[in-house]
Protein backbone atom coordinates (compact mmCIF):
# COMPACT_ATOMS: atom_id res chain seq x y z
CA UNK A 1 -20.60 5.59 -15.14
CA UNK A 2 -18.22 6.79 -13.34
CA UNK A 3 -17.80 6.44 -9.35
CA UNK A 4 -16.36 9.02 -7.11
CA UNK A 5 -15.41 8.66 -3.86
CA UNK A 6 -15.64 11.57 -0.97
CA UNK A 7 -12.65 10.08 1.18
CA UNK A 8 -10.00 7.89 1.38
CA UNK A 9 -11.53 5.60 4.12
CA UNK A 10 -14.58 5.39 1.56
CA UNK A 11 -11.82 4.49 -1.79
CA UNK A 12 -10.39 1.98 0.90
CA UNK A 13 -13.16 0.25 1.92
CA UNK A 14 -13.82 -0.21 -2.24
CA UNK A 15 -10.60 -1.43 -2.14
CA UNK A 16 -10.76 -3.96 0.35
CA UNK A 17 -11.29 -6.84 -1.91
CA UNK A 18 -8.76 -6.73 -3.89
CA UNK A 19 -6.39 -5.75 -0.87
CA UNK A 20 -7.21 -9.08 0.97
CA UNK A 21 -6.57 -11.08 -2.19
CA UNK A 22 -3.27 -9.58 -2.54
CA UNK A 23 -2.52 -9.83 0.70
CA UNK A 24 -3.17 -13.48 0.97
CA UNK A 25 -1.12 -14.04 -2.23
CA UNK A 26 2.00 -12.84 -0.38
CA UNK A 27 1.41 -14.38 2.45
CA UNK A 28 1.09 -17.43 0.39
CA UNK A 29 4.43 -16.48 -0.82
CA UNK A 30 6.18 -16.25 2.42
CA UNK A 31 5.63 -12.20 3.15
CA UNK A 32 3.68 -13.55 5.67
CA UNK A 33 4.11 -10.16 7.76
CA UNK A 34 2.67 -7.64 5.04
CA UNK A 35 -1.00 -6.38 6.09
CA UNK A 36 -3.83 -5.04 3.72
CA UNK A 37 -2.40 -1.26 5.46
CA UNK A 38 0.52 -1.55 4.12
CA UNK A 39 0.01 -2.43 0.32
CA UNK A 40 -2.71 0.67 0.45
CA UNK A 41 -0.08 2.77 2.13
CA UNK A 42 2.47 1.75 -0.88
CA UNK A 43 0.35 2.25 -3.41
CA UNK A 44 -1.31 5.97 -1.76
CA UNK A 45 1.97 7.29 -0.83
CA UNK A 46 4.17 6.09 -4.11
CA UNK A 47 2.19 4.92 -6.44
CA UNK A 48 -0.34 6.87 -6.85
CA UNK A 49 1.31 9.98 -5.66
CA UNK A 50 1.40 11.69 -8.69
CA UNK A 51 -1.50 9.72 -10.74
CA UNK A 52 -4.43 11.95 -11.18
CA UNK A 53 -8.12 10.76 -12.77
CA UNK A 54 -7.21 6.93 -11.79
CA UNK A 55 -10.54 4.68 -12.78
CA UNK A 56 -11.28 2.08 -10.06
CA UNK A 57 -10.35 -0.44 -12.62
CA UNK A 58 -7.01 0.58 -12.74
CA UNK A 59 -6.40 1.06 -9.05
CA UNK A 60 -8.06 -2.43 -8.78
CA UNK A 61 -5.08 -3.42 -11.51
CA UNK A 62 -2.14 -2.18 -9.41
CA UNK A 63 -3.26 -3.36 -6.19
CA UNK A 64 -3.45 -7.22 -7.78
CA UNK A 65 -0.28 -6.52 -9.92
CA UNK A 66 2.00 -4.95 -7.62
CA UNK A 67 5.49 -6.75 -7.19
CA UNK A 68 5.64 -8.43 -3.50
CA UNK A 69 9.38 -7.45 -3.42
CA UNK A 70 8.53 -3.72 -4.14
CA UNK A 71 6.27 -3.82 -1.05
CA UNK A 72 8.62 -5.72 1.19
CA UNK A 73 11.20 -3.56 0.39
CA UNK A 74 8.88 -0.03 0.83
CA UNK A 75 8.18 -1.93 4.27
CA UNK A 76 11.99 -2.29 5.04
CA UNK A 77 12.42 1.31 3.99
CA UNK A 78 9.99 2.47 5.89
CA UNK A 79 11.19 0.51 8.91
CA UNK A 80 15.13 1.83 8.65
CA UNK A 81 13.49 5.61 8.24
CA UNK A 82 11.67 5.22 11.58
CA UNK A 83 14.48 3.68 13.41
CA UNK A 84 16.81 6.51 12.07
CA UNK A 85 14.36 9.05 13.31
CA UNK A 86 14.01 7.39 16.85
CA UNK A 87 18.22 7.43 17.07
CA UNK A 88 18.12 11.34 16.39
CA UNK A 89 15.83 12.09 19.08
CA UNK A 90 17.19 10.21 21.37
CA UNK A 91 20.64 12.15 20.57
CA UNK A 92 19.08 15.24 21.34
């Protein structure tokens, strides 16, 4: 049986589970700063980017198996990105 979902919010809220235990896994581990938001925004933006047909099992895998250092440092990216943005408008 296969489950679809009609939005992200609804894929998210599916997701939830699994995003809290991660979550509290790297907090465990000292990433004490990383929220449930940002390992979906990781895995939505990169990881799944390009994945097509992905079976909640599987999404359900990454989430759990995702490397804490890959989303610390997605975080960090993310972070210098924004801060280089803010510097060029203030410029102008």
């Amino acid at each position: 049986m296969d489950i679809e979902f009609n939005s992200l919010e609804e894929l998210y809220k599916r997701l939830k589970p699994a995003l809290k235990t991660k979550t509290s896994e790297m907090h465990r581990n000292g990433f004490r700063y990383i929220k449930e938001e940002d390992v979906w925004n990781y895995l939505k933006e990169i990881k799944w980017k390009t994945s097509n047909n992905l079976n909640l099992y599987q999404m359900v895998n990454d989430v759990l198996n995702v490397d804490n250092v890959i989303i610390d440092n997605y975080l960090k990216d993310k972070l210098e990105s924004n801060k280089r943005v803010i510097y060029i408008n203030e410029e102008e």
